[in-house]
C-alpha atoms as a PDB file:
ATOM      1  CA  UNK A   1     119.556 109.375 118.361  1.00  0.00           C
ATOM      2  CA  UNK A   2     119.450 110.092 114.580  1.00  0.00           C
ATOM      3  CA  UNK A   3     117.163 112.914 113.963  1.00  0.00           C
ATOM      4  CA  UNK A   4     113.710 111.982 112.629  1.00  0.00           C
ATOM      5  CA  UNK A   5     113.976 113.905 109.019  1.00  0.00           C
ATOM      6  CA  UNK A   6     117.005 111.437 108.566  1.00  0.00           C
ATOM      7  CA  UNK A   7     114.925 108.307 109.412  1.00  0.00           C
ATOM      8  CA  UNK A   8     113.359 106.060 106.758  1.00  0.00           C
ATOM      9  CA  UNK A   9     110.556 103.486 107.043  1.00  0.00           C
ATOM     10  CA  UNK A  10     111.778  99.796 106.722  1.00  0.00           C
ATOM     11  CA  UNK A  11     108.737  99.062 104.594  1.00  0.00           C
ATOM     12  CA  UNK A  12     109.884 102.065 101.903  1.00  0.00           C
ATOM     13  CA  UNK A  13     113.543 100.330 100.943  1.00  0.00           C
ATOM     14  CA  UNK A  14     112.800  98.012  97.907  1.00  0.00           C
ATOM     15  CA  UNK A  15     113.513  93.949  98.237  1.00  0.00           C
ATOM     16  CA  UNK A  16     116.346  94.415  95.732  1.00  0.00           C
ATOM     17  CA  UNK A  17     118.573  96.469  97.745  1.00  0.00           C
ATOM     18  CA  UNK A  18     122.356  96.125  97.402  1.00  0.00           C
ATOM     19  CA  UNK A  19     124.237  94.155  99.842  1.00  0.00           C
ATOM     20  CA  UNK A  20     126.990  96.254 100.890  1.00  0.00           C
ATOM     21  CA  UNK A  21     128.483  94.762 104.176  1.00  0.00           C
ATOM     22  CA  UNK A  22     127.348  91.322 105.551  1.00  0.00           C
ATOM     23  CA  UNK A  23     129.205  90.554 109.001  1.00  0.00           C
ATOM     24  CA  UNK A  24     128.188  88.079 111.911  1.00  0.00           C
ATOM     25  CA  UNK A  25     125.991  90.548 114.011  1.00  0.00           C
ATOM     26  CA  UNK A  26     124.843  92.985 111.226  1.00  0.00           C
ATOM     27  CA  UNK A  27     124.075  93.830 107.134  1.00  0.00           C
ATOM     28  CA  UNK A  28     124.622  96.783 105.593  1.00  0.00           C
ATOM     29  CA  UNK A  29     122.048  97.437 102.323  1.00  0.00           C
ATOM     30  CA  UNK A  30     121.963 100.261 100.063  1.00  0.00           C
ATOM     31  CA  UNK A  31     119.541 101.981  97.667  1.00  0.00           C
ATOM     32  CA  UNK A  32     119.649 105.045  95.969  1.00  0.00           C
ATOM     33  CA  UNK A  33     117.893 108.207  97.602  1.00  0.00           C
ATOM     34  CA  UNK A  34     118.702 110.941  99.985  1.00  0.00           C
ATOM     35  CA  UNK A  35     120.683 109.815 103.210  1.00  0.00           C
ATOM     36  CA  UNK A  36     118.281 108.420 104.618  1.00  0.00           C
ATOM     37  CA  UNK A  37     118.584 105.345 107.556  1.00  0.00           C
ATOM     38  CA  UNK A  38     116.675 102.651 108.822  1.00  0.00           C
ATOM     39  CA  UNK A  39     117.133 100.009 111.144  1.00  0.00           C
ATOM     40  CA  UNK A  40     115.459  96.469 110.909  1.00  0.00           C
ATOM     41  CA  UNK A  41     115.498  94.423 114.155  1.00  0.00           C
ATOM     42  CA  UNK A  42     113.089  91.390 113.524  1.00  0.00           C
ATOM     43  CA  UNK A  43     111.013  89.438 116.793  1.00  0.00           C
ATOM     44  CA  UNK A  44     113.414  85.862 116.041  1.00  0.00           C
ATOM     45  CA  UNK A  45     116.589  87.666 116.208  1.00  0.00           C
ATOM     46  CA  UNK A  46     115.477  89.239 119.853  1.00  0.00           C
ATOM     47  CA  UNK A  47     112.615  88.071 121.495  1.00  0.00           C
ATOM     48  CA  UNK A  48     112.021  91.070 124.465  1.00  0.00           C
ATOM     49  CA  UNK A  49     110.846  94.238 122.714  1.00  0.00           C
ATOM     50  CA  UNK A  50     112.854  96.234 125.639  1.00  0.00           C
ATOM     51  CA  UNK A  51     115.982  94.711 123.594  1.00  0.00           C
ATOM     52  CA  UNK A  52     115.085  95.020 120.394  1.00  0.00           C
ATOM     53  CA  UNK A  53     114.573  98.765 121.255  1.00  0.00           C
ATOM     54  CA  UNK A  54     118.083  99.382 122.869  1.00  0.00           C
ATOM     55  CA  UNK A  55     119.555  97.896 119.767  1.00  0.00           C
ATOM     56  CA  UNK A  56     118.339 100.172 117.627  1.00  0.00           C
ATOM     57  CA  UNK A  57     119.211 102.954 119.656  1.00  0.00           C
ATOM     58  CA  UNK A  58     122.695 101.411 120.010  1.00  0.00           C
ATOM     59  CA  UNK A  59     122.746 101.873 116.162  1.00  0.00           C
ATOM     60  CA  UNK A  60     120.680 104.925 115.299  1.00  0.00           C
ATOM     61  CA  UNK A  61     123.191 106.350 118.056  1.00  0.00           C
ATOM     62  CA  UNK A  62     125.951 105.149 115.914  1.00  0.00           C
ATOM     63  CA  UNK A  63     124.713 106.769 112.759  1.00  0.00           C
ATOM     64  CA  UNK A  64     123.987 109.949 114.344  1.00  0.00           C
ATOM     65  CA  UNK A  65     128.123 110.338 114.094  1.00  0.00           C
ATOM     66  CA  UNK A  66     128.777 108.974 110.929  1.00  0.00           C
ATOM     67  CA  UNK A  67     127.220 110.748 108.406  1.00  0.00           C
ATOM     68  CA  UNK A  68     125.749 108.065 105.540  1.00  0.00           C
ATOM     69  CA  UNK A  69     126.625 109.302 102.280  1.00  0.00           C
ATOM     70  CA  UNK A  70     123.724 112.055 101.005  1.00  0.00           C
ATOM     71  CA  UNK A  71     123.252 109.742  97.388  1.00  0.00           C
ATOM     72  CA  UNK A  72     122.501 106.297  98.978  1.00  0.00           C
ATOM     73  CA  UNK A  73     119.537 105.219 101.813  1.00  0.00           C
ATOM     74  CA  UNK A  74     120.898 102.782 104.335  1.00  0.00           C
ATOM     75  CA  UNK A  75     119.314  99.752 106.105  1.00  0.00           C
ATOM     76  CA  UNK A  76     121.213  98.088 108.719  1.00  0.00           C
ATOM     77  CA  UNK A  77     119.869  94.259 109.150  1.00  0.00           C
ATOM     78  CA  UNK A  78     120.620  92.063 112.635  1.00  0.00           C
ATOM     79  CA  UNK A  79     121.980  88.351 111.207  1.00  0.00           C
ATOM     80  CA  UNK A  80     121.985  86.944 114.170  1.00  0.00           C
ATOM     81  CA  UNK A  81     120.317  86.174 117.665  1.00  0.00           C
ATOM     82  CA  UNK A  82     120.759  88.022 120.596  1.00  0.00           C
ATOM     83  CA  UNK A  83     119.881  86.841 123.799  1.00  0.00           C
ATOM     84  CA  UNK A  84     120.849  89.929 125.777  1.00  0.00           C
ATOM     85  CA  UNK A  85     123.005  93.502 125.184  1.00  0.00           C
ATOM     86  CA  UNK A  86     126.313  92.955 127.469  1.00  0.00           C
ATOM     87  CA  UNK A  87     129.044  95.158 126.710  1.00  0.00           C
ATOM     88  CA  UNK A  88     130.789  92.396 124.982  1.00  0.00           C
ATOM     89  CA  UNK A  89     128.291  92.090 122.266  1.00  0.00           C
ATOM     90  CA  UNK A  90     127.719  95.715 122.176  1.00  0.00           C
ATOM     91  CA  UNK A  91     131.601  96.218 121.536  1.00  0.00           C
ATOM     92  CA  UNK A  92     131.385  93.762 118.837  1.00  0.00           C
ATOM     93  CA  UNK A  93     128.206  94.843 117.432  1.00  0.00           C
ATOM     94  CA  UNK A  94     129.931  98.187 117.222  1.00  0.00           C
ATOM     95  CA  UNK A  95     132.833  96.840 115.348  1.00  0.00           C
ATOM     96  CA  UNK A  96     130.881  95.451 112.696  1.00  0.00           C
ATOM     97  CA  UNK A  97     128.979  99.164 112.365  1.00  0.00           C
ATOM     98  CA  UNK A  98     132.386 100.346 111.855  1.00  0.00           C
ATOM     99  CA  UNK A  99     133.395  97.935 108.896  1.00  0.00           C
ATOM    100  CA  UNK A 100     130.380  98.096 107.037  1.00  0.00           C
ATOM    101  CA  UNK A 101     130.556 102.045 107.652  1.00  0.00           C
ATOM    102  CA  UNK A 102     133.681 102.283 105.967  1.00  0.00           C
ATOM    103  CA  UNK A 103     133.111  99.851 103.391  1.00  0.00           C
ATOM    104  CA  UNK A 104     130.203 102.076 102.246  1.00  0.00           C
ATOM    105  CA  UNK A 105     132.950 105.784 101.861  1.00  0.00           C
END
């Protein structure tokens, strides 16, 4: 899990954010500040809180290895639906982490 200092509050990135990535599972936005990451997982893209939860763990797992740049705050968006975490959707969910991740270095 990405430590807590690194953690930003959803409500604290501004609606003007730059649209970095934009894939079929996830967005990646941008703003400048200090390497700081949040995660935004809304109620109509997965209805059970339970999932919801492991996605963002799924990610904030992911960013714990990459390190975001230290002059940009991240915000990773899910686009679409999810119904339930398999591994299939986790593998491609991870994918798309990857090629926003290196579209942002």
């Amino acid at each position: 899990m990405l430590a807590k200092n690194r953690k930003l509050s959803v409500e604290d990135f501004p609606r003007n954010s730059k649209t970095i990535f934009k894939g079929h599972y996830v967005t990646f936005k941008i703003f400048p500040g200090e390497g700081k990451a949040s995660v935004l997982v809304i109620k109509a893209r997965a209805k059970k809180a339970f999932l919801r939860n492991k996605i963002k763990r799924l990610i904030y797992n992911f960013l714990k290895d990459q390190e975001p740049p230290k002059e940009v705050n991240l915000l990773v968006v899910l686009n679409s639906s999810i119904m339930k975490l398999d591994s299939e959707t986790k593998n491609l969910i991870l994918k798309e982490l990857e090629e926003g991740f290196a579209k942002i270095n």
